[in-house]
PDB file of N, CA and C in Angstrom:
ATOM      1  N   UNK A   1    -117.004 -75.187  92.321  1.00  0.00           N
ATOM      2  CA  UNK A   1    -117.065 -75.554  93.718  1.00  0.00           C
ATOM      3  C   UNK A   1    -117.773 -74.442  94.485  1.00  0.00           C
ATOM      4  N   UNK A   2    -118.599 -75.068  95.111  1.00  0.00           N
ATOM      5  CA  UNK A   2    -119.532 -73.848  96.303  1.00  0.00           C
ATOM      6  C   UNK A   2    -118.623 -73.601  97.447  1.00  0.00           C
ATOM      7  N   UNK A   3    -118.688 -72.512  98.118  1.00  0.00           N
ATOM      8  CA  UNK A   3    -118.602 -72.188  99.543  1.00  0.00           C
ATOM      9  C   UNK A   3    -119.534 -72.025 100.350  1.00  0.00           C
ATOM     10  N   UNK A   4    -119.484 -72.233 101.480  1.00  0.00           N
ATOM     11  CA  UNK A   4    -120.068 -71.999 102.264  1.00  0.00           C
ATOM     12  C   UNK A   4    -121.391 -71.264 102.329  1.00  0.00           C
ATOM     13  N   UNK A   5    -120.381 -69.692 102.448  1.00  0.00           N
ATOM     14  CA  UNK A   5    -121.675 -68.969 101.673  1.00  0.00           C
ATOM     15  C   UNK A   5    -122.504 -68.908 100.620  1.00  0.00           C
ATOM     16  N   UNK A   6    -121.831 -69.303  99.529  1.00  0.00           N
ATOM     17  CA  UNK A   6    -122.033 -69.326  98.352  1.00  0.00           C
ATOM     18  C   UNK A   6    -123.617 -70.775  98.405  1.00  0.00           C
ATOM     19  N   UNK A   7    -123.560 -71.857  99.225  1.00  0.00           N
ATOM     20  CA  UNK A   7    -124.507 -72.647  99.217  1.00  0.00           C
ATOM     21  C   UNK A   7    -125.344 -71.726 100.039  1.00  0.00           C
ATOM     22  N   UNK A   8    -125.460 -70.683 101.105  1.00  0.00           N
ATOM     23  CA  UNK A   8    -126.307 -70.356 102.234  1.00  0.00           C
ATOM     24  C   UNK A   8    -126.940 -69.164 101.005  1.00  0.00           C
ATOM     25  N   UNK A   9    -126.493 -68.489 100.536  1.00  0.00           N
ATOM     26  CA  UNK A   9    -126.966 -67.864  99.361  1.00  0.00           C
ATOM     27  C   UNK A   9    -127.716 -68.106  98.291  1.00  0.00           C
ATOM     28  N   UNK A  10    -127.739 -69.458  97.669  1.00  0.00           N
ATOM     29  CA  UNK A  10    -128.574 -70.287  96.884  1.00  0.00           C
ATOM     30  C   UNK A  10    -129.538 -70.799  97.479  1.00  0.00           C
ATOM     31  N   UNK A  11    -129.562 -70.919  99.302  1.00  0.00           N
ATOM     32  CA  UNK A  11    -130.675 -71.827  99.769  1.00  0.00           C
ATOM     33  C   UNK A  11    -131.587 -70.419  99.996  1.00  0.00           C
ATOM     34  N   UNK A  12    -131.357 -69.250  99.993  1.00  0.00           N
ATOM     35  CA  UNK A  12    -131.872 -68.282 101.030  1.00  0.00           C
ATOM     36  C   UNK A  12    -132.937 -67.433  99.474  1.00  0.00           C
ATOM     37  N   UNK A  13    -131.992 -67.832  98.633  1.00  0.00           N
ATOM     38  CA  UNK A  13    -132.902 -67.553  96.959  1.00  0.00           C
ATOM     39  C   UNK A  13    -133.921 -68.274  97.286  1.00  0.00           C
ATOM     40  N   UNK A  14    -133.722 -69.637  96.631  1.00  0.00           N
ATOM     41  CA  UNK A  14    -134.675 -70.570  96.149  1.00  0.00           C
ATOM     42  C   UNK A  14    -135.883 -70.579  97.647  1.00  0.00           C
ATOM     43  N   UNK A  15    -135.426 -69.975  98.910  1.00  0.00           N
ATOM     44  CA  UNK A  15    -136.496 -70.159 100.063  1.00  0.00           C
ATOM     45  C   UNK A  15    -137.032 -68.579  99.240  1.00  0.00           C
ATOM     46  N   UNK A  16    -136.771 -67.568  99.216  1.00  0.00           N
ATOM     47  CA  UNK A  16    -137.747 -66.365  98.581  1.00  0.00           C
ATOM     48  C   UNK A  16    -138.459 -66.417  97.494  1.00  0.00           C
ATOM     49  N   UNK A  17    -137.666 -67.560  96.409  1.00  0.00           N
ATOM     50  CA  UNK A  17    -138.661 -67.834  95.238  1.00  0.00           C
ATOM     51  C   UNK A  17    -140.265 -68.367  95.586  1.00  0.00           C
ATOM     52  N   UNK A  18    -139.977 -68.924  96.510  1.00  0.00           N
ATOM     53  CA  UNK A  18    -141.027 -70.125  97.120  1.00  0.00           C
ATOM     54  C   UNK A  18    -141.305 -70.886  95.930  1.00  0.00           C
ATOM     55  N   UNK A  19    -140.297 -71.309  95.367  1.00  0.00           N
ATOM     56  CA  UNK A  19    -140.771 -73.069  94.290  1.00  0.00           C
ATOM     57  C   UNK A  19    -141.053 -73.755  94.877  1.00  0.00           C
ATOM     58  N   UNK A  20    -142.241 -74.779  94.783  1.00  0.00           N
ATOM     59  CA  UNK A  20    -143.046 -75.591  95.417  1.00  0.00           C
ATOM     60  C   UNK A  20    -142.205 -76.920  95.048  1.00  0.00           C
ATOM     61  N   UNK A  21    -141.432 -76.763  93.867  1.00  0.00           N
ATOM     62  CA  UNK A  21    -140.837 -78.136  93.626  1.00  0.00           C
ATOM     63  C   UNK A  21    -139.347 -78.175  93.634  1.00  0.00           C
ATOM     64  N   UNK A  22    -139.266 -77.092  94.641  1.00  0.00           N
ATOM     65  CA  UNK A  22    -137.877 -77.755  94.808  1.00  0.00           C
ATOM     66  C   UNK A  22    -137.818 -77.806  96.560  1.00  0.00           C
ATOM     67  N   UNK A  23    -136.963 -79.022  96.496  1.00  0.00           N
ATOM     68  CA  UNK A  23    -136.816 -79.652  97.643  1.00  0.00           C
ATOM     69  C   UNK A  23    -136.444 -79.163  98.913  1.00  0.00           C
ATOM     70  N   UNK A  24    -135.542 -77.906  98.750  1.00  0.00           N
ATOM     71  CA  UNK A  24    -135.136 -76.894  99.864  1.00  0.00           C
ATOM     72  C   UNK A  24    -136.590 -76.473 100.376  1.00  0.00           C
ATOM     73  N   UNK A  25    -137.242 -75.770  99.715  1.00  0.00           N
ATOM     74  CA  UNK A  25    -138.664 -75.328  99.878  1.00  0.00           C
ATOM     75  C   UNK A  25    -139.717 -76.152 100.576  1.00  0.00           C
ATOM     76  N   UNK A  26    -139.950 -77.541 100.285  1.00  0.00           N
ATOM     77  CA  UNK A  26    -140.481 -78.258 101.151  1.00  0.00           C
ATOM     78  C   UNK A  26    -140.117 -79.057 102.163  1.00  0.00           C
ATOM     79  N   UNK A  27    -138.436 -78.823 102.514  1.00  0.00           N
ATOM     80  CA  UNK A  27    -138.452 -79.091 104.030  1.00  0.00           C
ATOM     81  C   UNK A  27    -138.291 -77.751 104.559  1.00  0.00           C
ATOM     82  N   UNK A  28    -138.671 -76.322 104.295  1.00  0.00           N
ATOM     83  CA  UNK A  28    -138.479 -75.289 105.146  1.00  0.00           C
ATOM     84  C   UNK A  28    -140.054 -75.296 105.412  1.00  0.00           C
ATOM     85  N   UNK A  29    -140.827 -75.761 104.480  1.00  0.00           N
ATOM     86  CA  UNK A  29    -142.314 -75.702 104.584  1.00  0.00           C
ATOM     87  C   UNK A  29    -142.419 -77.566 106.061  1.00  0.00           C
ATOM     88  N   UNK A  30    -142.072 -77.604 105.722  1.00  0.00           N
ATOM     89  CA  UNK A  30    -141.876 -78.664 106.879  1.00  0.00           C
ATOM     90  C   UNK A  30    -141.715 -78.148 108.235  1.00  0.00           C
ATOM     91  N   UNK A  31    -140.840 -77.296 108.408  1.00  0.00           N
ATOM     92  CA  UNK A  31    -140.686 -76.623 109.557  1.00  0.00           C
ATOM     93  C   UNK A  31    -139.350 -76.899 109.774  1.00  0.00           C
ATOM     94  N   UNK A  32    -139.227 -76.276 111.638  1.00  0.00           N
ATOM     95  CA  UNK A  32    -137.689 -76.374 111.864  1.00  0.00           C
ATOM     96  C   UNK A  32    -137.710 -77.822 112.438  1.00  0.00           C
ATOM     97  N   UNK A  33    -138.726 -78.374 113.493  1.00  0.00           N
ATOM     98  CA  UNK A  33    -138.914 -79.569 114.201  1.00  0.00           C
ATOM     99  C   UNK A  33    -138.216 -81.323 112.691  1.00  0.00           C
ATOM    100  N   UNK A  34    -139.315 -81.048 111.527  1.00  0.00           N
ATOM    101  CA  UNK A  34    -138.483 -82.069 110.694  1.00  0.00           C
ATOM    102  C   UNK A  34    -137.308 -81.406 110.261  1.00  0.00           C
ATOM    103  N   UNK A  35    -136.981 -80.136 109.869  1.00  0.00           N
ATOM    104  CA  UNK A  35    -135.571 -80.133 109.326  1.00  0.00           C
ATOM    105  C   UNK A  35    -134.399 -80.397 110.290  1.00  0.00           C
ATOM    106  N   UNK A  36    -134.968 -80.363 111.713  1.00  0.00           N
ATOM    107  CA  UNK A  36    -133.576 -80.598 112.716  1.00  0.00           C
ATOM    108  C   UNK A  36    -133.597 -81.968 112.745  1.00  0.00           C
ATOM    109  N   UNK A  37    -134.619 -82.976 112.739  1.00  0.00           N
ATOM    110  CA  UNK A  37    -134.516 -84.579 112.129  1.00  0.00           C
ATOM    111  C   UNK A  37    -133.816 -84.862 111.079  1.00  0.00           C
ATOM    112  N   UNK A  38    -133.771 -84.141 110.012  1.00  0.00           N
ATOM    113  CA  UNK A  38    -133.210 -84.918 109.094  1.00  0.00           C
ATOM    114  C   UNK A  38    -131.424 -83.971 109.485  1.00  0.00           C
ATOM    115  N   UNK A  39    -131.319 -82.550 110.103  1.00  0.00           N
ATOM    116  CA  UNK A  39    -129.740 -82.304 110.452  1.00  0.00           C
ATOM    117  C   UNK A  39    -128.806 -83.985 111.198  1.00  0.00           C
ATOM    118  N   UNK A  40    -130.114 -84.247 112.210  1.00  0.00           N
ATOM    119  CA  UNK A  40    -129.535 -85.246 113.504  1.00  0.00           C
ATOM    120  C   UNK A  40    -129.451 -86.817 112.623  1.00  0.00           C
ATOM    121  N   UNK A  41    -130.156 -87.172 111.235  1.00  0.00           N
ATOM    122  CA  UNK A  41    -130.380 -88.082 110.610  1.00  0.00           C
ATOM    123  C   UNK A  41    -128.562 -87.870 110.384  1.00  0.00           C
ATOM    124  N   UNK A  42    -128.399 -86.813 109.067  1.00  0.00           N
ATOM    125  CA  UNK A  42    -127.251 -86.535 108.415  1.00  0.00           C
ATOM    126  C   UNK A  42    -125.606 -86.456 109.391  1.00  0.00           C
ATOM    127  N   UNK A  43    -126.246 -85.719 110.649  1.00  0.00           N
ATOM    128  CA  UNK A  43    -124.672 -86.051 111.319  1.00  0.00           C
ATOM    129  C   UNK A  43    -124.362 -87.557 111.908  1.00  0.00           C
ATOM    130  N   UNK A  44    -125.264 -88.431 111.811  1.00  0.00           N
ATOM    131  CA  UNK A  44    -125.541 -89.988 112.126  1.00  0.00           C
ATOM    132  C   UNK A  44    -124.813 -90.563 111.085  1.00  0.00           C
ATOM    133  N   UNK A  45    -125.204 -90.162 110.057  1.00  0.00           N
ATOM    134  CA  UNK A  45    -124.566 -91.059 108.782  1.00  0.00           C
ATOM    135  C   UNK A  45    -123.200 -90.345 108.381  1.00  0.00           C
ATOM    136  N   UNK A  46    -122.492 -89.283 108.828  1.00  0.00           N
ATOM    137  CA  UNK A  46    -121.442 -88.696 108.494  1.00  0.00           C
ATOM    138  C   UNK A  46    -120.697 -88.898 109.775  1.00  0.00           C
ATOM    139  N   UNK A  47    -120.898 -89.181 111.005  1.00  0.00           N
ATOM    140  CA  UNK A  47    -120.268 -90.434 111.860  1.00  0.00           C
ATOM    141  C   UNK A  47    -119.868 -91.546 111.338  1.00  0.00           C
ATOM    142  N   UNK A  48    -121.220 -91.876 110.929  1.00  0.00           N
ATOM    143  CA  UNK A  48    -120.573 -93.694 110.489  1.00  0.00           C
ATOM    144  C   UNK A  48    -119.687 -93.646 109.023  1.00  0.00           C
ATOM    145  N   UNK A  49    -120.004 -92.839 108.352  1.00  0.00           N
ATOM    146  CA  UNK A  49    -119.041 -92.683 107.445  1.00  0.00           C
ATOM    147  C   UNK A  49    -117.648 -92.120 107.760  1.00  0.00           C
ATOM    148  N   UNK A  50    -117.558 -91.769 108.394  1.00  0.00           N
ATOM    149  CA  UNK A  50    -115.989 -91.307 109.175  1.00  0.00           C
ATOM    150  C   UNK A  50    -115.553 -92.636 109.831  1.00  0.00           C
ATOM    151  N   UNK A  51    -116.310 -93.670 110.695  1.00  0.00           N
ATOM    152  CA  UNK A  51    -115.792 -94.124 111.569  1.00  0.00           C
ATOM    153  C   UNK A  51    -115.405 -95.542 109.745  1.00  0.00           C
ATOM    154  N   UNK A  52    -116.449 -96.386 109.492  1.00  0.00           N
ATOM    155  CA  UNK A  52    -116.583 -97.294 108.263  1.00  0.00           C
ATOM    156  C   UNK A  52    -116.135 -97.025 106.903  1.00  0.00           C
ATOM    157  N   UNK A  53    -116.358 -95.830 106.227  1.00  0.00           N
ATOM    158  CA  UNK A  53    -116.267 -96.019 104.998  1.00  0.00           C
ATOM    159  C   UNK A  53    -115.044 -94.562 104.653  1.00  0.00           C
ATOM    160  N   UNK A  54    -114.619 -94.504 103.260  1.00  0.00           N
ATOM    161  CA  UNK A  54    -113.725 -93.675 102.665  1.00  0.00           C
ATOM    162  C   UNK A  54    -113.776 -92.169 103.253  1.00  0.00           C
ATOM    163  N   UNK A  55    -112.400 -91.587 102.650  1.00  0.00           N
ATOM    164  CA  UNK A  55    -112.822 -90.350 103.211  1.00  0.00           C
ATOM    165  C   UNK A  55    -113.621 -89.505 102.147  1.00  0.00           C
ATOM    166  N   UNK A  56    -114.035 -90.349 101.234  1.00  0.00           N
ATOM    167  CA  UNK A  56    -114.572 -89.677  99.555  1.00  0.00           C
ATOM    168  C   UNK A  56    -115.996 -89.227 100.546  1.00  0.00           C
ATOM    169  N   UNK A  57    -116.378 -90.670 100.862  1.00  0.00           N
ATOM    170  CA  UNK A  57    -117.953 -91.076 101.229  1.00  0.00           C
ATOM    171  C   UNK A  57    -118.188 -90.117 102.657  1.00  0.00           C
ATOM    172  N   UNK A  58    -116.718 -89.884 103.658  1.00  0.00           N
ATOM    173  CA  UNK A  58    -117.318 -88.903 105.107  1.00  0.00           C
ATOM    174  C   UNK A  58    -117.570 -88.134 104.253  1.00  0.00           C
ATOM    175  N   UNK A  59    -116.804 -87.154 103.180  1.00  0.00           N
ATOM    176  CA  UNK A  59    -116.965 -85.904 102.640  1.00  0.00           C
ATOM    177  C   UNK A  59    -118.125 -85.537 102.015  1.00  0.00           C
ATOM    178  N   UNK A  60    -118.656 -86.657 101.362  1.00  0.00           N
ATOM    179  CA  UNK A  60    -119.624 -86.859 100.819  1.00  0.00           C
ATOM    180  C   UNK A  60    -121.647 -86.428 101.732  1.00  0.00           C
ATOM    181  N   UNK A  61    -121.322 -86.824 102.488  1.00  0.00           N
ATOM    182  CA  UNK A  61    -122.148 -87.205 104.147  1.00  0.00           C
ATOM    183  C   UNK A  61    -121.721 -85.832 105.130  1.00  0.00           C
ATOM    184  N   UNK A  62    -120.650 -85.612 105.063  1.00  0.00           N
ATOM    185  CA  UNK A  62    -120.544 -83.795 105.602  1.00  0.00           C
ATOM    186  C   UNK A  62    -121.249 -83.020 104.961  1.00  0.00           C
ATOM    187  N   UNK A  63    -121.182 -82.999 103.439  1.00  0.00           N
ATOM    188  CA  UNK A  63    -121.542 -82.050 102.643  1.00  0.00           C
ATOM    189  C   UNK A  63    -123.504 -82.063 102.808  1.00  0.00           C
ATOM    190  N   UNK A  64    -123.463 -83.082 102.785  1.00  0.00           N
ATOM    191  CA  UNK A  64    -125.241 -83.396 102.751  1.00  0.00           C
ATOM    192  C   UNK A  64    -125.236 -82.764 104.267  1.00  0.00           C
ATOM    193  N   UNK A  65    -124.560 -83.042 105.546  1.00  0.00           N
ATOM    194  CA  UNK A  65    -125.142 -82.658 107.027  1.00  0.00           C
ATOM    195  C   UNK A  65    -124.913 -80.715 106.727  1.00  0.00           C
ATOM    196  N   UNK A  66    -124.063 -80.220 105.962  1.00  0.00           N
ATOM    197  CA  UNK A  66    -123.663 -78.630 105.565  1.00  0.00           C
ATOM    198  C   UNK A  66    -124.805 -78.300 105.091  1.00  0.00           C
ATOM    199  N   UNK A  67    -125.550 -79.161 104.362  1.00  0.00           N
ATOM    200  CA  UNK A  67    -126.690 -78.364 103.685  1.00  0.00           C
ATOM    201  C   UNK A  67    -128.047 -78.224 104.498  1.00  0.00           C
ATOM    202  N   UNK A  68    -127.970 -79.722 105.167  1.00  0.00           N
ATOM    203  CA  UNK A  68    -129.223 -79.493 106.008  1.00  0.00           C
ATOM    204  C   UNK A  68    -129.190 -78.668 107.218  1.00  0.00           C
ATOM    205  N   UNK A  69    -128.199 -78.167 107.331  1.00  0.00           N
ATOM    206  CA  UNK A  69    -127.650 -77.552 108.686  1.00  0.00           C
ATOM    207  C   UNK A  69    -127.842 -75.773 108.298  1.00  0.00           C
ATOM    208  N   UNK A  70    -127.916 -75.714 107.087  1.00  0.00           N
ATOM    209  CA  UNK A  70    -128.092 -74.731 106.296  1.00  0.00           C
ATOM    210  C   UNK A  70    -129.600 -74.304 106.449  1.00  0.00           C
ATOM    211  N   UNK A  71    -130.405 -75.553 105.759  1.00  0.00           N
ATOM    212  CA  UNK A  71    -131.710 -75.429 106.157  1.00  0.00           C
ATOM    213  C   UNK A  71    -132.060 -74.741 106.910  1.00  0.00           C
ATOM    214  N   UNK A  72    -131.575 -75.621 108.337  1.00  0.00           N
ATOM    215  CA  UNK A  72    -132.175 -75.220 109.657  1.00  0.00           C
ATOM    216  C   UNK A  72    -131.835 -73.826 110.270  1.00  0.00           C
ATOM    217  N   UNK A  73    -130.968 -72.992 109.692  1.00  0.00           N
ATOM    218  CA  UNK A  73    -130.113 -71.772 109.915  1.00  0.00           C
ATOM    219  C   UNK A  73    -131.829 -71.110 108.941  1.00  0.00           C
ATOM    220  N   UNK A  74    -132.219 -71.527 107.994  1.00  0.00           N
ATOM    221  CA  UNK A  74    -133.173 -70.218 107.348  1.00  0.00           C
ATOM    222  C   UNK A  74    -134.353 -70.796 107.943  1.00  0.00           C
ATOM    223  N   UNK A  75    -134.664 -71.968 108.232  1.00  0.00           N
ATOM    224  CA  UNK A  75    -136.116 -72.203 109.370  1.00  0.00           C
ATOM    225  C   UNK A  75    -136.291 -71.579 110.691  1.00  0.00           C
ATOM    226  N   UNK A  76    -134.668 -71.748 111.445  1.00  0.00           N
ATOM    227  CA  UNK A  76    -134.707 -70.586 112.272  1.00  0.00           C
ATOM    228  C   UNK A  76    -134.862 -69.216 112.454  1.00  0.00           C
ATOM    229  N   UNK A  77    -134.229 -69.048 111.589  1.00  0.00           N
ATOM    230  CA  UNK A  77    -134.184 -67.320 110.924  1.00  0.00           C
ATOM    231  C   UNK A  77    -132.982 -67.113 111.977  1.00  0.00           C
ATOM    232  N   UNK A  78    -131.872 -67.516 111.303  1.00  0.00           N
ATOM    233  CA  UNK A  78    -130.530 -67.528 112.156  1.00  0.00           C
ATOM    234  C   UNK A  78    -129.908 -67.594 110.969  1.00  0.00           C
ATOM    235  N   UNK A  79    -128.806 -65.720 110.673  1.00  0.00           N
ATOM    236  CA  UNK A  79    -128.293 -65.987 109.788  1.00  0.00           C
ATOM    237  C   UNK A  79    -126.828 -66.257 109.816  1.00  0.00           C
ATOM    238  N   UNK A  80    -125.520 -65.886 108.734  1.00  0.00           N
ATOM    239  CA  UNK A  80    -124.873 -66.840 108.506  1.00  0.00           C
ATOM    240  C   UNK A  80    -123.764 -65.907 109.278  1.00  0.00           C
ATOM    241  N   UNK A  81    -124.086 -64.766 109.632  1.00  0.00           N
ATOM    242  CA  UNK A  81    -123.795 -63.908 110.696  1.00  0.00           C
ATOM    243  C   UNK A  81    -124.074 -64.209 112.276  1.00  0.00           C
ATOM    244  N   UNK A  82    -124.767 -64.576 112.525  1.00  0.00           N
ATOM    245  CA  UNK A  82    -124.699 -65.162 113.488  1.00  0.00           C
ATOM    246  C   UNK A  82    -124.345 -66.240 113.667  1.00  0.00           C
ATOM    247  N   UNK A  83    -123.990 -67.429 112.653  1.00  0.00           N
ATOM    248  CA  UNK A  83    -123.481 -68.042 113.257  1.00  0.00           C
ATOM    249  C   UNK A  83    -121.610 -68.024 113.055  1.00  0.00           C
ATOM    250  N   UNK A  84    -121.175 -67.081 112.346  1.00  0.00           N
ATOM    251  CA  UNK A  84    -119.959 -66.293 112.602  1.00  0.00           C
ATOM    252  C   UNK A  84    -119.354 -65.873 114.056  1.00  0.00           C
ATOM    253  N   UNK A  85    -120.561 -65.543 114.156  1.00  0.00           N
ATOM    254  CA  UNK A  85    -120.277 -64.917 115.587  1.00  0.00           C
ATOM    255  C   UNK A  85    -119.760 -65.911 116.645  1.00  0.00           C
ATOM    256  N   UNK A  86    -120.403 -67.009 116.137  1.00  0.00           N
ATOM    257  CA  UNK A  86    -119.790 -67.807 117.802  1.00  0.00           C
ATOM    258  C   UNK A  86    -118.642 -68.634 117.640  1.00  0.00           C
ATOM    259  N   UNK A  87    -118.140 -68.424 116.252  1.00  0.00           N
ATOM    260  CA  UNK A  87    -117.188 -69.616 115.894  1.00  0.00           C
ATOM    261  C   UNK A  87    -115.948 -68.300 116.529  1.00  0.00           C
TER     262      UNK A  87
END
């Protein structure tokens, strides 16, 4: 099982490797403008999965909005320290 950090740590690798084929890499090469589309896509569908379907499937749909939300934390260049800070 990942934590938190433990996923912000694997995304912040694979963004320094610069692998062209992996998928983290080409939505940071995307920018922050599509990666905050697909954050606002993912908290859409982890709504409706909270409000419609199991709590397997919200958890499921959190975890995907955690990662892209992750993304957008290394497109910004906003780290996991800062966002410590405001919680």
């Amino acid at each position: 099982m990942k934590t938190f950090e433990d996923l912000h740590n694997e995304l912040v690798t694979k963004w320094a490797e610069k692998d062209i084929e992996s998928s983290t890499v080409q939505r940071l090469n995307a920018g922050v403008h599509e990666v905050g589309k697909k954050v606002l896509e993912e908290a859409a569908e982890a709504w409706m999965a909270a409000e419609y379907e199991t709590p397997a499937r919200t958890a499921e749909e959190i975890a995907q909005l955690l990662y892209h939300t992750q993304v957008l934390m290394i497109a910004a260049n906003v780290s996991i320290e800062d966002v410590y800070r405001h919680l």
